[in-house]
C-alpha atoms as a PDB file:
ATOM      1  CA  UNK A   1     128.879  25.621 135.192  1.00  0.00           C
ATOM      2  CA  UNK A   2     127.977  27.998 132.836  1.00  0.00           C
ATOM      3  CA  UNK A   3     128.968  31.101 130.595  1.00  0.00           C
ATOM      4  CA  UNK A   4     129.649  34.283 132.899  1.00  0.00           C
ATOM      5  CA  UNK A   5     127.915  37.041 131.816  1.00  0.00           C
ATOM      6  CA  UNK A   6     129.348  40.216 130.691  1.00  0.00           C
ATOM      7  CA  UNK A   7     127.468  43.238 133.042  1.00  0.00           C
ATOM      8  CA  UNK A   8     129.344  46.094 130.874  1.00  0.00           C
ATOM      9  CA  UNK A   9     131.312  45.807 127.390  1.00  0.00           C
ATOM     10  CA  UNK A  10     134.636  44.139 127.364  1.00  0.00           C
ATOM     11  CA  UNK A  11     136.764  46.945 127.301  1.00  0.00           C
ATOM     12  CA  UNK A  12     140.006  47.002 125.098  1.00  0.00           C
ATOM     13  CA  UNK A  13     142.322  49.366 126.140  1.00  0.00           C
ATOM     14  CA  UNK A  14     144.126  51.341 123.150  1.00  0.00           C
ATOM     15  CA  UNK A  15     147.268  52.766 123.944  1.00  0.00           C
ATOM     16  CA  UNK A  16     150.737  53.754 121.922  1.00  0.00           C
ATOM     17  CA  UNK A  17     153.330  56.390 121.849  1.00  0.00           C
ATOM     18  CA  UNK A  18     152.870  59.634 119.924  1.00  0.00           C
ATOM     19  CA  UNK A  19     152.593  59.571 116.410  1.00  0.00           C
ATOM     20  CA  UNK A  20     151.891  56.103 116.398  1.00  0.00           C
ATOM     21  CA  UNK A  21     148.180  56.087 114.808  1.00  0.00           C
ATOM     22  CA  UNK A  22     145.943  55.285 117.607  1.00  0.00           C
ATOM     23  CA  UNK A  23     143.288  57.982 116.008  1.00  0.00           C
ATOM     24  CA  UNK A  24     143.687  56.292 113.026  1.00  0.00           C
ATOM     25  CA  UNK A  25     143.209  52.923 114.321  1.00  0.00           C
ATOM     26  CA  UNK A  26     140.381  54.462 116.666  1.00  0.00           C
ATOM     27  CA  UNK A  27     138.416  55.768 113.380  1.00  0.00           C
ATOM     28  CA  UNK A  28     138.972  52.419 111.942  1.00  0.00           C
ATOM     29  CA  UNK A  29     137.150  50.606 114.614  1.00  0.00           C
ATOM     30  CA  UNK A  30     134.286  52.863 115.216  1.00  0.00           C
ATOM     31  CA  UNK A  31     133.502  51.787 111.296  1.00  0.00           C
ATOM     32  CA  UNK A  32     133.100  48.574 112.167  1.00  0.00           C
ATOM     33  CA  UNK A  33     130.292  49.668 114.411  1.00  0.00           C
ATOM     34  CA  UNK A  34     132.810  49.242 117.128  1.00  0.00           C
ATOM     35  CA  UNK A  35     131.770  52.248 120.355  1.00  0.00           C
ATOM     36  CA  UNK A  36     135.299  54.057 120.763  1.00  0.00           C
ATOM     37  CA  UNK A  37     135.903  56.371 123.534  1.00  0.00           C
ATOM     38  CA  UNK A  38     138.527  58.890 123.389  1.00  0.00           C
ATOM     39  CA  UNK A  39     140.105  59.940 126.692  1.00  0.00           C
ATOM     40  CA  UNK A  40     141.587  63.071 125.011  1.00  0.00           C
ATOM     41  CA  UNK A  41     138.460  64.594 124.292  1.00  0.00           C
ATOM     42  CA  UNK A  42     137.325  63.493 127.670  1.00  0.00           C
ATOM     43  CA  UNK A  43     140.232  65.866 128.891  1.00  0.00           C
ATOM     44  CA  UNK A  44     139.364  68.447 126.657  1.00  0.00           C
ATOM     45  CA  UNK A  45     135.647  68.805 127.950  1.00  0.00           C
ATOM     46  CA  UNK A  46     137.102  68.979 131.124  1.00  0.00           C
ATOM     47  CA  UNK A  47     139.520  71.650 130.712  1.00  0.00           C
ATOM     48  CA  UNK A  48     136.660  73.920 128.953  1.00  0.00           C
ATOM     49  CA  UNK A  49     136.440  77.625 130.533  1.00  0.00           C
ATOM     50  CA  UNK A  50     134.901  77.743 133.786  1.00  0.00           C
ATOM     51  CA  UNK A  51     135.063  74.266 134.553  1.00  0.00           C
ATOM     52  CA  UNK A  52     136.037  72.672 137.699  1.00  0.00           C
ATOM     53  CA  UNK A  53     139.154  71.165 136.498  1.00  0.00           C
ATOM     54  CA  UNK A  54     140.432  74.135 134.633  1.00  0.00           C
ATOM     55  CA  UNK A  55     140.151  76.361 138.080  1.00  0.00           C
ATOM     56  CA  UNK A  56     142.258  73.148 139.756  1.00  0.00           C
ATOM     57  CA  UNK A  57     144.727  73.937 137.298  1.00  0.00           C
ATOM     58  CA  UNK A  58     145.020  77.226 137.375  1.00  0.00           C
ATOM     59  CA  UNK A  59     145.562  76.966 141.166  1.00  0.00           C
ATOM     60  CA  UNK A  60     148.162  75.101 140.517  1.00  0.00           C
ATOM     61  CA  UNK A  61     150.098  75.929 137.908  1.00  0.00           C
ATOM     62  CA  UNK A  62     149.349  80.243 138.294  1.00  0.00           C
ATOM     63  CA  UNK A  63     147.147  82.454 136.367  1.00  0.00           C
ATOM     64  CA  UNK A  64     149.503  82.316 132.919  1.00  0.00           C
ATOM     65  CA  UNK A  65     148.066  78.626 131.802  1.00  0.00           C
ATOM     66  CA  UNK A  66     144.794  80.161 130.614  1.00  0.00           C
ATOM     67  CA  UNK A  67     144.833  83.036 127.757  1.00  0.00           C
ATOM     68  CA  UNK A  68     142.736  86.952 128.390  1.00  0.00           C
ATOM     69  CA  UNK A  69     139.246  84.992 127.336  1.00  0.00           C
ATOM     70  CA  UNK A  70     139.520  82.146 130.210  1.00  0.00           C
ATOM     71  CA  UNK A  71     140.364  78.752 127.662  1.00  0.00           C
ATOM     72  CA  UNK A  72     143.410  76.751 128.579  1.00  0.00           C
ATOM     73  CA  UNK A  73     146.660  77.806 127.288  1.00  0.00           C
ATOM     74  CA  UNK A  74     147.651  74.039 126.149  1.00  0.00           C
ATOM     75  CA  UNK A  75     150.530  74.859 124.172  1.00  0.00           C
ATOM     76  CA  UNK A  76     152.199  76.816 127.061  1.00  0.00           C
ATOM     77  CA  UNK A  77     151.233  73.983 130.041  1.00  0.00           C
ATOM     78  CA  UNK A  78     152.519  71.377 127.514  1.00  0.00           C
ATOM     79  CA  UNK A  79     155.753  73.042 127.432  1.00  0.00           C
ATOM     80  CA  UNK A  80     155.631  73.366 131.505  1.00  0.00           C
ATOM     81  CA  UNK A  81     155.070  69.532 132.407  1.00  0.00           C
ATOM     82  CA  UNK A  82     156.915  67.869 129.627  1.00  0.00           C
ATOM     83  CA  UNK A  83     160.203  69.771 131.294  1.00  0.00           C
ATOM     84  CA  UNK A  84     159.223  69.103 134.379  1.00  0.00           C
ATOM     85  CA  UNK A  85     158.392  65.384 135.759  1.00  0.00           C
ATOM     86  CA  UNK A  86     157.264  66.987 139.195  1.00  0.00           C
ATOM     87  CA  UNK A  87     154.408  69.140 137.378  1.00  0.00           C
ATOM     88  CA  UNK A  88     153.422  66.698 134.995  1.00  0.00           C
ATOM     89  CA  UNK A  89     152.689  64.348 138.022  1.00  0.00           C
ATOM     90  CA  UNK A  90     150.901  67.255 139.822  1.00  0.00           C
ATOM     91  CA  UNK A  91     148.964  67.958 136.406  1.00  0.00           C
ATOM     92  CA  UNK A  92     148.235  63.468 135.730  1.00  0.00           C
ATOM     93  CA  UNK A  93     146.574  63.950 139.543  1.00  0.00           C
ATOM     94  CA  UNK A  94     144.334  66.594 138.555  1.00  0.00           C
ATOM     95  CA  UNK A  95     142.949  65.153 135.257  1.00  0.00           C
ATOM     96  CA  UNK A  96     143.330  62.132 135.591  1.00  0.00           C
ATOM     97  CA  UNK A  97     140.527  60.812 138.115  1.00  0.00           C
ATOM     98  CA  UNK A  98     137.908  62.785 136.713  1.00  0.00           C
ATOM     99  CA  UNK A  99     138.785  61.691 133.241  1.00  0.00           C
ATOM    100  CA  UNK A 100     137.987  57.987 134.450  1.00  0.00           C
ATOM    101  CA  UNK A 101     135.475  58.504 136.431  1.00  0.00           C
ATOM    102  CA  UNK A 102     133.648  59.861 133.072  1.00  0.00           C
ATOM    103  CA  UNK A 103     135.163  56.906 131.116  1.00  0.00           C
ATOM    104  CA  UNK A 104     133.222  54.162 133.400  1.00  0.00           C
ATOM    105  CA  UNK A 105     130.212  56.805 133.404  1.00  0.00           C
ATOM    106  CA  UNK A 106     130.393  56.318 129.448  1.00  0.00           C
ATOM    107  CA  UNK A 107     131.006  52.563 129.447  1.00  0.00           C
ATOM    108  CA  UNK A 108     128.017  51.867 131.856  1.00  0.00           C
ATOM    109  CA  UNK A 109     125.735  53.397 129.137  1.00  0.00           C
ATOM    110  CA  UNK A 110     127.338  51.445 126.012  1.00  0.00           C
ATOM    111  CA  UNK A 111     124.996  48.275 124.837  1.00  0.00           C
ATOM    112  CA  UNK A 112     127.773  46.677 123.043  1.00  0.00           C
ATOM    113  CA  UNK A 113     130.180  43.544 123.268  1.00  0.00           C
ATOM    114  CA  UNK A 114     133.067  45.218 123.438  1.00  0.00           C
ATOM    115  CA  UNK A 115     134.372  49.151 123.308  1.00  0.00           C
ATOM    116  CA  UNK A 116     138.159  50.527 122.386  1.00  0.00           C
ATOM    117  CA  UNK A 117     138.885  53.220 125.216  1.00  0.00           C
ATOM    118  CA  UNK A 118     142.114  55.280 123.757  1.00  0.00           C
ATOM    119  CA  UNK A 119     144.154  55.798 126.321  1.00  0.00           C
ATOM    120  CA  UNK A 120     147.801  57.137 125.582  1.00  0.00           C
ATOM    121  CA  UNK A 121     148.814  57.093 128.905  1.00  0.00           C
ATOM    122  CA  UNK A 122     147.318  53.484 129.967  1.00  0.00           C
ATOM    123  CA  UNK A 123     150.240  52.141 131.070  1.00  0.00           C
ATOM    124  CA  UNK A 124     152.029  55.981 132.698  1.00  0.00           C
ATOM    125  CA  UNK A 125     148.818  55.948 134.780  1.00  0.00           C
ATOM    126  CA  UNK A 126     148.896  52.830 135.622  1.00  0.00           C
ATOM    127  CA  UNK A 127     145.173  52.103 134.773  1.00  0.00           C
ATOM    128  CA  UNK A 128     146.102  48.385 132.773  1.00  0.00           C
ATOM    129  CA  UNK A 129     144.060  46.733 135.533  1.00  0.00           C
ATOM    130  CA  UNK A 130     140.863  49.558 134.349  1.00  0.00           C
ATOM    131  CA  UNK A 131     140.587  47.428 130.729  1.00  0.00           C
ATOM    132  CA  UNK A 132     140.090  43.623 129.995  1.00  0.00           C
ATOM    133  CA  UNK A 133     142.647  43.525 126.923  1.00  0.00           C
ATOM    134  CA  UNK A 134     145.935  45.885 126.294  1.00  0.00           C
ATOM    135  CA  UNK A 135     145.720  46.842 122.377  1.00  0.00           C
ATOM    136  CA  UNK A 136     149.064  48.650 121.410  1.00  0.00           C
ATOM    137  CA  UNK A 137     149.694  50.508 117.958  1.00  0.00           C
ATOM    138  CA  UNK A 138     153.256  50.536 117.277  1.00  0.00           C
ATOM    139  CA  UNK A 139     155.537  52.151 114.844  1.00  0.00           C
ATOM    140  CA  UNK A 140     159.290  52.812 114.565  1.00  0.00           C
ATOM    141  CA  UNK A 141     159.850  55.660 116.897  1.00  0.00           C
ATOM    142  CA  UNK A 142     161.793  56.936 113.352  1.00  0.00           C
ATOM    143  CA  UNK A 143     158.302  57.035 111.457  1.00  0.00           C
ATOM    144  CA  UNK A 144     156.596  58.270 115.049  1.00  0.00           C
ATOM    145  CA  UNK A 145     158.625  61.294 115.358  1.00  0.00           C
ATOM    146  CA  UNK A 146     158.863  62.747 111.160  1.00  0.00           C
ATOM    147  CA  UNK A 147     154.364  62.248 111.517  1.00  0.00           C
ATOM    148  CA  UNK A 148     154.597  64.712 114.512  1.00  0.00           C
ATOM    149  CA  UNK A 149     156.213  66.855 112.454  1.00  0.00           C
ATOM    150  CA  UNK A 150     154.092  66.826 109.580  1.00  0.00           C
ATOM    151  CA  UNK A 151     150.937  66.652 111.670  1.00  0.00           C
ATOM    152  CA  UNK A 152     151.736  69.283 114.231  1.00  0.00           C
ATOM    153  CA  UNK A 153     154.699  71.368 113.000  1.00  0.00           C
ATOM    154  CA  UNK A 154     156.234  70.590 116.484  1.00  0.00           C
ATOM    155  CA  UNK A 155     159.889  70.490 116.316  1.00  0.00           C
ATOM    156  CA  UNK A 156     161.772  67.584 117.133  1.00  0.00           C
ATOM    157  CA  UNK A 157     163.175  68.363 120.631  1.00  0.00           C
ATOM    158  CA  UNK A 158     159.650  69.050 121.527  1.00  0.00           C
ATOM    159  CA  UNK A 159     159.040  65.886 120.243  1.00  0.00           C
ATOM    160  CA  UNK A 160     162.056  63.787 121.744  1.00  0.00           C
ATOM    161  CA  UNK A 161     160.381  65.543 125.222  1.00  0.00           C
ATOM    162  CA  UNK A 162     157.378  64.207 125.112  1.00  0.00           C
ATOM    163  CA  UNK A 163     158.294  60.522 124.230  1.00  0.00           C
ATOM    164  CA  UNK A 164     160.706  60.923 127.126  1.00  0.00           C
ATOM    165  CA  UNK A 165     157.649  61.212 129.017  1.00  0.00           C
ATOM    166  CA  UNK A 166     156.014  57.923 127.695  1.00  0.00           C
ATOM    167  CA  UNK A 167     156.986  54.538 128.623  1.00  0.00           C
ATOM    168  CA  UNK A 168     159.422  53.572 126.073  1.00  0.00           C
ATOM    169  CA  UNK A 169     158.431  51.607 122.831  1.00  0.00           C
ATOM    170  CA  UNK A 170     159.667  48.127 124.710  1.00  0.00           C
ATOM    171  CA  UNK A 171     157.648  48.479 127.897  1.00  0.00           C
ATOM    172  CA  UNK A 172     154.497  49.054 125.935  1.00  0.00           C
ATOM    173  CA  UNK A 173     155.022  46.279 123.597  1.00  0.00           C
ATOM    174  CA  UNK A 174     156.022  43.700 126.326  1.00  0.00           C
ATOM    175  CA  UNK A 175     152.178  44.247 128.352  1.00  0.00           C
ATOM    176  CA  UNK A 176     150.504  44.030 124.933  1.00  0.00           C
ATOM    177  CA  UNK A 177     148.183  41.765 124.789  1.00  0.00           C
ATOM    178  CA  UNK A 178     147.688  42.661 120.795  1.00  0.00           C
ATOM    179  CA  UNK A 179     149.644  45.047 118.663  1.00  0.00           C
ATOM    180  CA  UNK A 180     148.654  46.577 115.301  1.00  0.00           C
ATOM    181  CA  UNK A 181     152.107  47.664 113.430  1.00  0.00           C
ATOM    182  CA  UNK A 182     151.106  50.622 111.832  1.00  0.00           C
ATOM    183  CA  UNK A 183     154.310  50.817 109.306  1.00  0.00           C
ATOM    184  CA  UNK A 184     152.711  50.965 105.937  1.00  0.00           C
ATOM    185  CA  UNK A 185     149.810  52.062 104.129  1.00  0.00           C
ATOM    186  CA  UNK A 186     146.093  52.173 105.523  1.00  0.00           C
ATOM    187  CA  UNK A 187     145.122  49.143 103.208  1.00  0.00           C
ATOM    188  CA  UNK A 188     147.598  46.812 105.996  1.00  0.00           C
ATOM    189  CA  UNK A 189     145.990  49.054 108.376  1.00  0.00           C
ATOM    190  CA  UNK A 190     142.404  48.113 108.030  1.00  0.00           C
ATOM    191  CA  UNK A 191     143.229  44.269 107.703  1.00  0.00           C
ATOM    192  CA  UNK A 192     144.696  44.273 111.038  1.00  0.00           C
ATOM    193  CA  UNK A 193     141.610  45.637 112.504  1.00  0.00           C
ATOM    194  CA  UNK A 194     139.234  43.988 110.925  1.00  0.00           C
ATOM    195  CA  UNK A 195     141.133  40.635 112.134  1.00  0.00           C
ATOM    196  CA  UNK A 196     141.314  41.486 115.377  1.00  0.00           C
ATOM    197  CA  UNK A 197     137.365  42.882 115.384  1.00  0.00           C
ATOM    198  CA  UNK A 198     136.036  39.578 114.428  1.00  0.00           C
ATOM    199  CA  UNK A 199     138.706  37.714 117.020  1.00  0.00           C
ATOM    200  CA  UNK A 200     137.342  40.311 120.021  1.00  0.00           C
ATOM    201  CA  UNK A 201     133.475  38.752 118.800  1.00  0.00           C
ATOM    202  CA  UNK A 202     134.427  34.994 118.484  1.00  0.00           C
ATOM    203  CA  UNK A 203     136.251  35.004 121.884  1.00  0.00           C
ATOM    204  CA  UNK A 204     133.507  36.856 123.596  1.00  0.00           C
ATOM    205  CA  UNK A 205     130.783  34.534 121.954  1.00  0.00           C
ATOM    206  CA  UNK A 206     132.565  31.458 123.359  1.00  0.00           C
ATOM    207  CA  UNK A 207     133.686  33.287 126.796  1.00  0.00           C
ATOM    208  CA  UNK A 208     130.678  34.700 127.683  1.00  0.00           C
ATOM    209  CA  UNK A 209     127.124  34.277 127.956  1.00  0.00           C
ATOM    210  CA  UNK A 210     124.447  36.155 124.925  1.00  0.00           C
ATOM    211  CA  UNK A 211     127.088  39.331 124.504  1.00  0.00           C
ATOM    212  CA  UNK A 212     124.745  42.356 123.901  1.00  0.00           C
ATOM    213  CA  UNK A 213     124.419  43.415 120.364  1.00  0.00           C
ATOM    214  CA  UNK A 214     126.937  41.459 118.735  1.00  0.00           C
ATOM    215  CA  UNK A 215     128.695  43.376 115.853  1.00  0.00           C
ATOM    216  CA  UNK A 216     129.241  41.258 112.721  1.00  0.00           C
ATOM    217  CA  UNK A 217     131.345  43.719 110.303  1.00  0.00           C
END
């Protein structure tokens, strides 16, 4: 019997609480010639003025999530769901179909062995069974919650909100099916993905029949 073959890239499924470093990790990848697809900007292009989804939203959550000029009020809705499970739900089944119905529309049209998909909510949406591999980038919650700060200015109760909202750092870590500790400089960084780039191309070459356009980086 032989090889199966692979009718759409092997999709890795990136995923990790805030402040963790998945864009980091996401940049580092797409150097290696790796096709990374970023489900936040996904939901940004969405939510642009006059779309379809923004009007859903606005039905839902009232006239006061977008500003006088018709763009999304993020900052304000973020505050709304985050203190609020029952509208974050009602928000998550808004967005969240379209967004992967326009992630398997992108993945259909990738000629590659294998993509990263970043997904922070992977396992809150309970897509796992959407991706082949679960790829978590972890960091002390400590270290997660001072780069919010310095990234975003966001205060830390803000903070402590949203990772109330995540799955905590234990639930994520025990699906994993690879984890990058991001807990040092980029140097330790780019050595874990380089690693685990080349073991994503020798396990496809001996799972799977002629990958497509094997990346050799």
């Amino acid at each position: 019997m032989g090889k199966p073959k692979l009718t759409r890239p092997w999709l890795v499924g990136l995923t990790g609480g805030i402040g963790s470093g998945k864009t980091t990790v996401c940049e580092l990848f797409s150097r290696l010639g790796v096709p990374v697809i970023d489900t936040d900007a996904i939901a940004r292009d969405l939510v642009a003025r006059d779309k379809p989804v923004l009007h859903a939203i606005v039905e839902a959550f009232g006239p006061d999530v977008v500003d006088a000029e018709g763009h999304l009020r993020r900052d304000h809705l973020r505050s709304l769901v985050f203190k609020d499970p029952t509208l974050r739900l009602r928000l998550e089944s808004i967005l969240h179909p379209p967004i992967y119905d326009e992630l398997d529309n992108e993945l259909r049209l990738l000629k590659a062995p294998y993509c990263v998909a970043c997904i922070p909510l992977l396992l809150e949406t309970g897509a796992t069974k959407r991706v082949d591999r679960i790829l978590v980038v972890d960091a002390p919650e400590a270290l997660q919650i001072e780069r919010v700060k310095t990234r975003d200015g966001t205060d830390q109760e803000d903070i402590q909100l949203i990772m109330n909202a995540q799955v905590p750092r234990e639930a994520r870590l025990a699906v994993a099916d690879d984890v990058i500790v991001n807990d040092a400089d980029l140097g330790k960084l780019q050595e874990q993905v380089k690693t685990l780039h080349h073991s994503y191309l020798d396990f496809l070459e001996h799972e799977f029949a002629s990958p497509p356009q094997v990346m050799d980086n």
